[in-house]
Protein backbone atom coordinates (compact mmCIF):
# COMPACT_ATOMS: atom_id res chain seq x y z
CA UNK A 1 97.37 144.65 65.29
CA UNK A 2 98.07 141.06 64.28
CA UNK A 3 101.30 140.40 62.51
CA UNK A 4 102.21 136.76 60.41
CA UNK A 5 104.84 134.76 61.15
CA UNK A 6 106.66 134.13 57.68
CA UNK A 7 106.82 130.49 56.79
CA UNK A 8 110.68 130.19 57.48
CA UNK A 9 109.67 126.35 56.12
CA UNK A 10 108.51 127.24 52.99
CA UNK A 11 110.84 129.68 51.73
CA UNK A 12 114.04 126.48 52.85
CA UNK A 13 112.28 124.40 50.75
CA UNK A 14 111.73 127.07 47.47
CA UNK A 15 115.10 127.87 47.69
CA UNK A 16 116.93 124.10 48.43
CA UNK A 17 114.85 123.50 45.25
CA UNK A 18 116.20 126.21 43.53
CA UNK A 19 119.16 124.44 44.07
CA UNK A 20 119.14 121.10 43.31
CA UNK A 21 122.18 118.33 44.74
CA UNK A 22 123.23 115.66 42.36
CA UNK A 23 123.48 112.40 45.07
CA UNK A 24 125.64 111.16 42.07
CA UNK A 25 128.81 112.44 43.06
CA UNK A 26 128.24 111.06 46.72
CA UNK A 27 127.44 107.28 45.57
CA UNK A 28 130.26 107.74 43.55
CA UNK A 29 132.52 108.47 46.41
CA UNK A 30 130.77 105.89 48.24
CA UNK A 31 131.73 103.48 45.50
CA UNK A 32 135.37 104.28 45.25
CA UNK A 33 135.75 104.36 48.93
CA UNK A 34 134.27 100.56 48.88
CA UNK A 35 136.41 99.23 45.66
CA UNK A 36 139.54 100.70 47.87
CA UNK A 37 138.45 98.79 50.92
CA UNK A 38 138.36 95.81 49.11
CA UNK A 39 141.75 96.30 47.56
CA UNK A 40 143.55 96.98 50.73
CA UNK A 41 141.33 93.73 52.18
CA UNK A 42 142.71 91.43 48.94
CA UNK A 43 146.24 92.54 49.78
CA UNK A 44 145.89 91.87 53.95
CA UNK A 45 144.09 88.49 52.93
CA UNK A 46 146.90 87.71 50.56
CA UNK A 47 149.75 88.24 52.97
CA UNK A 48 147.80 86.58 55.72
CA UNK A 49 147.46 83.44 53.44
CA UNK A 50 150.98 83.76 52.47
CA UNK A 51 152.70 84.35 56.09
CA UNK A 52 150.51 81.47 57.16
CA UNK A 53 151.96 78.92 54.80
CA UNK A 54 155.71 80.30 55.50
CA UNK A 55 155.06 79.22 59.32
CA UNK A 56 153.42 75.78 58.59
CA UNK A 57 156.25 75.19 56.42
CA UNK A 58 158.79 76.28 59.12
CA UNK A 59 156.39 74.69 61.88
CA UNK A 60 156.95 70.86 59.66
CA UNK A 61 160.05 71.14 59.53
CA UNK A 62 161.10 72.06 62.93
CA UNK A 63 159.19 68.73 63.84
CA UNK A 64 160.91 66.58 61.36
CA UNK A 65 163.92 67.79 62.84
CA UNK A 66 162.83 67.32 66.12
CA UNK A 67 161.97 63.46 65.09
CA UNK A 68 166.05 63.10 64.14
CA UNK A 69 166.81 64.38 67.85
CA UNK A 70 164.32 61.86 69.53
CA UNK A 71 166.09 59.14 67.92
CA UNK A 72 167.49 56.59 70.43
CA UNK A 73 171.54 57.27 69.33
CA UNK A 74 174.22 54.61 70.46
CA UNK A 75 177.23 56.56 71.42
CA UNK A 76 176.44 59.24 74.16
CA UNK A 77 178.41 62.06 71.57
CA UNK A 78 175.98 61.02 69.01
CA UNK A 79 173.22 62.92 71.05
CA UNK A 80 175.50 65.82 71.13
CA UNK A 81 175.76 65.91 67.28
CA UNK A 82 172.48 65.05 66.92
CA UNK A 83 171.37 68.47 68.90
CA UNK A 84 174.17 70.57 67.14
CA UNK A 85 172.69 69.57 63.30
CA UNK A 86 169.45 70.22 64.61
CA UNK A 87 170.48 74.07 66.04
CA UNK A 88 172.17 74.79 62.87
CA UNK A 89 169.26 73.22 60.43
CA UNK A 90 166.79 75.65 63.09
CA UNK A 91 169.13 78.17 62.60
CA UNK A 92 168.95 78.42 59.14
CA UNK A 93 165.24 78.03 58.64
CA UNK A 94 164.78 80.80 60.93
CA UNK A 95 166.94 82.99 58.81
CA UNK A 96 164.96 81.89 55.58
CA UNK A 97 161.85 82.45 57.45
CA UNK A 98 162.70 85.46 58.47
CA UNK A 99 163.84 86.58 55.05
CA UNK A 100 160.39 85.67 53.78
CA UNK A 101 157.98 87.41 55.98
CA UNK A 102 160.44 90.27 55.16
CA UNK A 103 159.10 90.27 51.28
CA UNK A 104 155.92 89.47 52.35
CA UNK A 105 155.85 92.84 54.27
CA UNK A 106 157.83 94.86 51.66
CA UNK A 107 155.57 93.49 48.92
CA UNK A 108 152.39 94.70 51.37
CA UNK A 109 154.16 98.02 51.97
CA UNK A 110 154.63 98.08 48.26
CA UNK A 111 150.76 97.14 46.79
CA UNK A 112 149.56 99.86 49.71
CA UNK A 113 151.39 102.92 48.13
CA UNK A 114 150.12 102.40 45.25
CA UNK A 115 146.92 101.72 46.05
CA UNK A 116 146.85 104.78 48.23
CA UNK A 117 148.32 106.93 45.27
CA UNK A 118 145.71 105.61 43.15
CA UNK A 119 142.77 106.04 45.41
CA UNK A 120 144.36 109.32 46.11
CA UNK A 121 144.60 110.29 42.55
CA UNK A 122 141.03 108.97 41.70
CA UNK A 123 139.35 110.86 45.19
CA UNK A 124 141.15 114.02 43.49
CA UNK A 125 139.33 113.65 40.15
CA UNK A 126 136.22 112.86 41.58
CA UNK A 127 136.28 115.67 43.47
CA UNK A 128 137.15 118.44 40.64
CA UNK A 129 134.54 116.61 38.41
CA UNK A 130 131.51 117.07 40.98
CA UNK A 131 133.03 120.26 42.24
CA UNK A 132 132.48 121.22 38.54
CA UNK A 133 128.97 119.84 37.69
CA UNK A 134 128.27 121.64 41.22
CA UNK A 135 129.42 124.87 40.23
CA UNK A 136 128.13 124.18 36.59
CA UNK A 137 124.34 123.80 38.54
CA UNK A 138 124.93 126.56 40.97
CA UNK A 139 125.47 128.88 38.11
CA UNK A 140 122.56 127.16 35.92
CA UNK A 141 119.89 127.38 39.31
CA UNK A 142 121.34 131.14 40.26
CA UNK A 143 120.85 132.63 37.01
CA UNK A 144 117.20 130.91 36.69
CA UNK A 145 116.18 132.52 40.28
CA UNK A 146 117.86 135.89 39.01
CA UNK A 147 116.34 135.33 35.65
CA UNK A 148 119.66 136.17 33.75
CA UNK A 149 120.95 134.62 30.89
């Protein structure tokens, strides 16, 4: 008595048939996930450009400062003075530095939320639309292998 193996093979591929995948939804996905990447690269590029020109700025004028100090002086006090402007001027620029990069993060901290809200809010409706057209073609495939109407 010889029995047949059933063609396991076969009947996968009848029934993944029977229920087709739109790839849509995925290159869709795949398209919002790449439109966010660039977003979020555009606002790290931005604030790299921007915290870049704060420290050249800063970076000049520490050494036009430091040119002022170098200066040969002819009273020994005038050295004195000349090193006390030049800790106070430093002093300051620091603080307006500082103050700088501090907007330059808060506006970075600020374009992020939002573009995580957004990307957020668009993963969520393109997730309910192709959990819909899936369930839409579940239903449509089902009722065509049941042969209901």
């Amino acid at each position: 008595m010889a029995t047949k193996a059933q063609d396991y093979t076969k009947t996968m591929q009848d029934m993944m048939g029977a229920f087709p995948m739109d790839m849509s939804a995925f290159q869709d996905g795949f398209k919002t996930y790449a439109a966010f990447g660039e977003k979020m690269s555009k606002v790290a590029l931005e604030a790299a450009e921007k915290s870049t020109e704060i420290s050249s700025a800063w970076t000049k004028a520490t050494i036009a400062k430091m040119g002022d100090v170098t200066k040969s002086k002819a009273e020994p006090t005038d050295y004195s003075k000349s090193m006390t402007d030049f800790a106070s001027a430093q002093a300051e620029m620091t603080s307006e530095s500082m103050a700088a990069f501090a907007e330059i993060a808060k506006k970075v901290q600020m374009e992020t939320v939002e573009l995580m809200l957004a990307a957020g809010k668009t993963a969520t409706e393109d997730m309910t639309t192709a959990a819909k057209k899936a369930g839409e073609e579940m239903t449509a495939a089902s009722k065509k292998v049941t042969g209901t109407k």
